[in-house]
PDB file of N, CA and C in Angstrom:
ATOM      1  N   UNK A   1      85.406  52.461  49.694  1.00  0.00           N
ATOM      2  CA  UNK A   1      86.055  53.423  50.573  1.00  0.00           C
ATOM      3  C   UNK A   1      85.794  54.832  50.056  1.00  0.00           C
ATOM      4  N   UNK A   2      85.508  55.773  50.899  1.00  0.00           N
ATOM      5  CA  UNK A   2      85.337  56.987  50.083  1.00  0.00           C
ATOM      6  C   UNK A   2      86.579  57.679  50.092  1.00  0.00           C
ATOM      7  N   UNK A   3      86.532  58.042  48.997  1.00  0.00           N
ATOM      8  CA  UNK A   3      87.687  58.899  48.477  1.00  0.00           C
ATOM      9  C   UNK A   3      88.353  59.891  49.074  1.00  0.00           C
ATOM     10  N   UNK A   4      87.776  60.598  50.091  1.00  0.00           N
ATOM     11  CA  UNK A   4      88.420  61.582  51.063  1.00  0.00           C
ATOM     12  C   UNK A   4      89.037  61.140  52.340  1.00  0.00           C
ATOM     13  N   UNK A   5      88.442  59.427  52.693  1.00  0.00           N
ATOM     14  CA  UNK A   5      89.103  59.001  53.294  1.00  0.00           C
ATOM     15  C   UNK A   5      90.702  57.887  52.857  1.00  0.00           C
ATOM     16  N   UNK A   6      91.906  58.447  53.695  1.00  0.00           N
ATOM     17  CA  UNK A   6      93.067  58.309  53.297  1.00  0.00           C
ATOM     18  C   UNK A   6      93.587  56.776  54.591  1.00  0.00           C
ATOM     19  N   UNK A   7      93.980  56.060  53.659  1.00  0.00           N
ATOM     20  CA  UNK A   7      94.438  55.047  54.964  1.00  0.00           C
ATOM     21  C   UNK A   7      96.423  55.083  54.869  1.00  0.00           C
ATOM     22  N   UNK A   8      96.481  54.234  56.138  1.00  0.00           N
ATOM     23  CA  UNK A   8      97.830  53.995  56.114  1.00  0.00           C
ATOM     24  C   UNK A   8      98.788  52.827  55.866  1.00  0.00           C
ATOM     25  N   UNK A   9      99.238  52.635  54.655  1.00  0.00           N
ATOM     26  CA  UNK A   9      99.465  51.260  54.275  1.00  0.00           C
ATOM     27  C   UNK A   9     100.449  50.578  55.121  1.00  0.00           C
ATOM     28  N   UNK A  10     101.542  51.651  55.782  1.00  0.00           N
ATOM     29  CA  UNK A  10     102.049  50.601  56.953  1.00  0.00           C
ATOM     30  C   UNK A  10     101.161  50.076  58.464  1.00  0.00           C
ATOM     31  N   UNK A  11     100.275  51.232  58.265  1.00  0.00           N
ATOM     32  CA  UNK A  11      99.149  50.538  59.309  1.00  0.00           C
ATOM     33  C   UNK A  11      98.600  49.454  58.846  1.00  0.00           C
ATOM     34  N   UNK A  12      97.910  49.094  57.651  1.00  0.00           N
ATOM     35  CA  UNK A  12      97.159  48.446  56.972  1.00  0.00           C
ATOM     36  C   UNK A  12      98.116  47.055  56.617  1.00  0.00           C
ATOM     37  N   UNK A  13      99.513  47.134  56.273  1.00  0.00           N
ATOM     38  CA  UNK A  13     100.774  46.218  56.233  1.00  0.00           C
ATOM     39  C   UNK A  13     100.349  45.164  57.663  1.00  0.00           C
ATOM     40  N   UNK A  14     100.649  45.727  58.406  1.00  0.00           N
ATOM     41  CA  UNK A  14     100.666  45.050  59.961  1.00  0.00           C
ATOM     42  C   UNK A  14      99.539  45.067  60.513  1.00  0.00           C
ATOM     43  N   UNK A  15      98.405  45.331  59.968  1.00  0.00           N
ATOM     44  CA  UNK A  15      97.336  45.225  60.482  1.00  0.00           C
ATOM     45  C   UNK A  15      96.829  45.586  61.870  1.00  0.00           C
ATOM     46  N   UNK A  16      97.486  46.737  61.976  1.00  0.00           N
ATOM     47  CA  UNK A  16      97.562  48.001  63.329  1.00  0.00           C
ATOM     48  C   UNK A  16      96.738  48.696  62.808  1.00  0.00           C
ATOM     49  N   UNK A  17      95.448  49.294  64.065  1.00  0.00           N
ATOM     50  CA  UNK A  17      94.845  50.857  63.840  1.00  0.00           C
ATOM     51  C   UNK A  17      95.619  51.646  63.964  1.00  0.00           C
ATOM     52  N   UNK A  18      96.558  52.004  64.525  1.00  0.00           N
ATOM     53  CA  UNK A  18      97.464  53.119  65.159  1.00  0.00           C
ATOM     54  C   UNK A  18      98.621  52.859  65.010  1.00  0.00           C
ATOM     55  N   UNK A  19      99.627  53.958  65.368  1.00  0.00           N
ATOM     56  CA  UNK A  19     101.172  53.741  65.484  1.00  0.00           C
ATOM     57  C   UNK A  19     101.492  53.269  67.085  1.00  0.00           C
ATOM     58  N   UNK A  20     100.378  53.717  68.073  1.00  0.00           N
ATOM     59  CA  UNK A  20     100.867  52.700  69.168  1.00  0.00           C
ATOM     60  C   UNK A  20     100.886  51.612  69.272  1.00  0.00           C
ATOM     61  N   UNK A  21      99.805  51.367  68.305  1.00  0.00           N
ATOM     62  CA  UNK A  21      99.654  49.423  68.103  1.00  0.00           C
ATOM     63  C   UNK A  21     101.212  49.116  67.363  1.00  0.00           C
ATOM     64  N   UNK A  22     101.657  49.588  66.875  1.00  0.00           N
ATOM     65  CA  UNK A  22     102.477  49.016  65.498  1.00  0.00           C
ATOM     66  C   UNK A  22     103.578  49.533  66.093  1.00  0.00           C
ATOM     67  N   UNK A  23     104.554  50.074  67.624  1.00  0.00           N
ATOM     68  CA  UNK A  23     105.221  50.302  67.937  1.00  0.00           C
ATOM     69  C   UNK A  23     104.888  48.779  69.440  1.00  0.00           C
ATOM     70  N   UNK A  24     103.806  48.653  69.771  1.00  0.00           N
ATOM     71  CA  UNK A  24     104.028  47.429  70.594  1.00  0.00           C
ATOM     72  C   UNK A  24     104.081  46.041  69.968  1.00  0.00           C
ATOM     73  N   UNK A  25     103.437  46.196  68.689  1.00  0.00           N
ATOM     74  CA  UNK A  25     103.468  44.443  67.793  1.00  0.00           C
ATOM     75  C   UNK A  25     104.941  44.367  67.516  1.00  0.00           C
ATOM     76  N   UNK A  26     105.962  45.645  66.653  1.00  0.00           N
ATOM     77  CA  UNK A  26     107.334  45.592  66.618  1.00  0.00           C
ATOM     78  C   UNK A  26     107.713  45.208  68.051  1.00  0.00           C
ATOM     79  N   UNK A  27     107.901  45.788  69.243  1.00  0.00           N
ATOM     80  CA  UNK A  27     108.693  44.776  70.490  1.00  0.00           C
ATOM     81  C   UNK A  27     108.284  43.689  70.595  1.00  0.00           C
ATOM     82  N   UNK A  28     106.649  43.219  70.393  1.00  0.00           N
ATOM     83  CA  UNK A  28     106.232  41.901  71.131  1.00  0.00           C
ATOM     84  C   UNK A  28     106.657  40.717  70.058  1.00  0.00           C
ATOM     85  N   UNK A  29     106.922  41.350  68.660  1.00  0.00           N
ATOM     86  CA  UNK A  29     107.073  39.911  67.846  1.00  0.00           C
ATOM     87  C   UNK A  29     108.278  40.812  67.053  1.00  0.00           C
ATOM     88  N   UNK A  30     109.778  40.951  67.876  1.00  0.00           N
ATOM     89  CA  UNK A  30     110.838  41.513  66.879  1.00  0.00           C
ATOM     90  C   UNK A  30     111.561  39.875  66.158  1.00  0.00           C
ATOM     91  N   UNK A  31     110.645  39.095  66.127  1.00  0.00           N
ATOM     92  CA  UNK A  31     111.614  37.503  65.006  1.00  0.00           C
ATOM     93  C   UNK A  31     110.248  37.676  63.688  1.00  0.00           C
ATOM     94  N   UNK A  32     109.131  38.470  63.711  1.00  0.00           N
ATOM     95  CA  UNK A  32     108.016  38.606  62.569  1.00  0.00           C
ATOM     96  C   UNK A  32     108.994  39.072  61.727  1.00  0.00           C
ATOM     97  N   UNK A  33     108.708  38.025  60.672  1.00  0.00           N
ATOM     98  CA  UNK A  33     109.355  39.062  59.141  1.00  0.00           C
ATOM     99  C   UNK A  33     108.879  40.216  58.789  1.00  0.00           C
ATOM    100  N   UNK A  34     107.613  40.338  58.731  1.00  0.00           N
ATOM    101  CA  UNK A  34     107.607  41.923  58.768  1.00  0.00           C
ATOM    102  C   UNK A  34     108.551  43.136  59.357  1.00  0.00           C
ATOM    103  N   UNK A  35     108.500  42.796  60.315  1.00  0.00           N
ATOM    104  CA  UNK A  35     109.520  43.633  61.985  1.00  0.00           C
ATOM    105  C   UNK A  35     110.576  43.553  61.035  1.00  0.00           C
ATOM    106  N   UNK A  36     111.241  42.317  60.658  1.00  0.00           N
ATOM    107  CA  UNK A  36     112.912  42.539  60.468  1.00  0.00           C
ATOM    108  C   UNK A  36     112.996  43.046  59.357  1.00  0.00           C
ATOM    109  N   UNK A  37     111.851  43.164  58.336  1.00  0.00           N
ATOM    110  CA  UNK A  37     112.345  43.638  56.757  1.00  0.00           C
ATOM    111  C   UNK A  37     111.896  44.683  57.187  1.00  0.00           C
ATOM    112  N   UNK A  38     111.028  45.704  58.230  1.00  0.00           N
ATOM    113  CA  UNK A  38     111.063  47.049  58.552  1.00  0.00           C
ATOM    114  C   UNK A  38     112.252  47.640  59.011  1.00  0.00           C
ATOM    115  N   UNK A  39     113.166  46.684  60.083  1.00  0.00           N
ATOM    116  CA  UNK A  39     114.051  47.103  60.808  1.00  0.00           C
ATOM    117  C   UNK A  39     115.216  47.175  59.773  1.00  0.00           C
ATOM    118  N   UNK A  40     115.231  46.224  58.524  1.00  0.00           N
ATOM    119  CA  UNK A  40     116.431  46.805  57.802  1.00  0.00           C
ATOM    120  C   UNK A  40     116.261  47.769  57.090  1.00  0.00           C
ATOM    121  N   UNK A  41     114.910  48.043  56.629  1.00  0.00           N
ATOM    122  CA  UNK A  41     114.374  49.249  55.917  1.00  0.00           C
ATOM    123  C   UNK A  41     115.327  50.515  56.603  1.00  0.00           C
ATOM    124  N   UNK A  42     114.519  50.817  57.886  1.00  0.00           N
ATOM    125  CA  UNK A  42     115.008  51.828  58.562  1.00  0.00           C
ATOM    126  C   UNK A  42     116.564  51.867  58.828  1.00  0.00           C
ATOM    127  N   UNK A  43     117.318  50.600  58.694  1.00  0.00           N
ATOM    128  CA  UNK A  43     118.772  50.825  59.310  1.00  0.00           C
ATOM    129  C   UNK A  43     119.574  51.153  58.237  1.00  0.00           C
ATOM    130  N   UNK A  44     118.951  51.513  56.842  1.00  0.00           N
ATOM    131  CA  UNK A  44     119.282  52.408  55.746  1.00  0.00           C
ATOM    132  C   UNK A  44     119.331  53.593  55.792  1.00  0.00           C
ATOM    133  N   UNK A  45     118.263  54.326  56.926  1.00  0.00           N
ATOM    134  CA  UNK A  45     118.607  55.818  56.940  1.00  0.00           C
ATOM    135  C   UNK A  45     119.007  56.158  58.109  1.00  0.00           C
ATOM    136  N   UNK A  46     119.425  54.795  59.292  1.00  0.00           N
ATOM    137  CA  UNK A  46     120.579  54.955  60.083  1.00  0.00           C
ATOM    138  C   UNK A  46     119.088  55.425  61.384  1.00  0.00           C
ATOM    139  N   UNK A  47     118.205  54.680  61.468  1.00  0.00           N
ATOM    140  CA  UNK A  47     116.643  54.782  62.320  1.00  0.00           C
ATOM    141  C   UNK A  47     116.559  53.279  62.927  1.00  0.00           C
ATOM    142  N   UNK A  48     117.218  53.595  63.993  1.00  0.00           N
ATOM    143  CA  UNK A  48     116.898  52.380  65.090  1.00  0.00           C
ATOM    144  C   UNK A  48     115.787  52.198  66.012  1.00  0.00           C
ATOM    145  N   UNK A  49     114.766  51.330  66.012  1.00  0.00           N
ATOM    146  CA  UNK A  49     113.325  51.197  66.241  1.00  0.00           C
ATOM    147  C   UNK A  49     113.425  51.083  67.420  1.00  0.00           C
ATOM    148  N   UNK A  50     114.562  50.953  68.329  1.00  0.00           N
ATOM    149  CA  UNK A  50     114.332  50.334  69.694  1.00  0.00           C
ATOM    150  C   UNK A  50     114.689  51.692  70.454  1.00  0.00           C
ATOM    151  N   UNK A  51     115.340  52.866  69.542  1.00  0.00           N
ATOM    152  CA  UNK A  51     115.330  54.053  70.430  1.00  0.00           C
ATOM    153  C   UNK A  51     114.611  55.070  70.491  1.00  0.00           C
ATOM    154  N   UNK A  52     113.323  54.781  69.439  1.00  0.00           N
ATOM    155  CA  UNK A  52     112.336  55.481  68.486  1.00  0.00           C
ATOM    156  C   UNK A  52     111.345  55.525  69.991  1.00  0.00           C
ATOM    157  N   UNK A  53     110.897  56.768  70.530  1.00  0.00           N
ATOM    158  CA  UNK A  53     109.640  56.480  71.342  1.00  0.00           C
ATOM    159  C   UNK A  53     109.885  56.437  72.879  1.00  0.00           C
ATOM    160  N   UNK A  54     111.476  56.153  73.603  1.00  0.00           N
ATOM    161  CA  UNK A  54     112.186  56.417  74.630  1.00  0.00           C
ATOM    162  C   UNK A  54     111.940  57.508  75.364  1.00  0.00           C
ATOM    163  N   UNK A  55     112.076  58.648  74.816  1.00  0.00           N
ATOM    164  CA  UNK A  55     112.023  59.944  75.327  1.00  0.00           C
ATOM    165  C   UNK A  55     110.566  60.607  75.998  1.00  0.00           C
ATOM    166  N   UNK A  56     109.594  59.243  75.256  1.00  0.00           N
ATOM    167  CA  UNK A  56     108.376  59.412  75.630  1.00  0.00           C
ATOM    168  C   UNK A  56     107.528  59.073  77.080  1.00  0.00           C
ATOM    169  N   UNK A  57     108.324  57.999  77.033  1.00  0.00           N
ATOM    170  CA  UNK A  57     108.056  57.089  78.646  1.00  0.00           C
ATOM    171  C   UNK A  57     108.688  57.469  79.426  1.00  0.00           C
TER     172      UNK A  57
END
């Protein structure tokens, strides 16, 4: 990998190119352990995934 290029390990985690990918794999598979040990991650700093992205559509 060259060195100036920077990846994203929660992209790279879930094996998403993008954050749109990795905002539709979280709805389409919310029982993936991944999803739920993200979703408690976030419900530590009080970041609920299902209202994340609303304002957009």
């Amino acid at each position: 990998m060259n060195k100036f290029m920077k990846t994203n390990k929660l992209l790279d985690y879930f094996q998403v190119a993008n954050h749109q990918e990795l905002m539709e794999f979280i709805k389409q598979n919310p029982n993936d352990k991944k999803v739920k040990e993200l979703k408690e991650l976030l419900a530590l700093f009080e970041i609920d995934l299902e209202s994340v992205g609303e304002s957009d559509e």
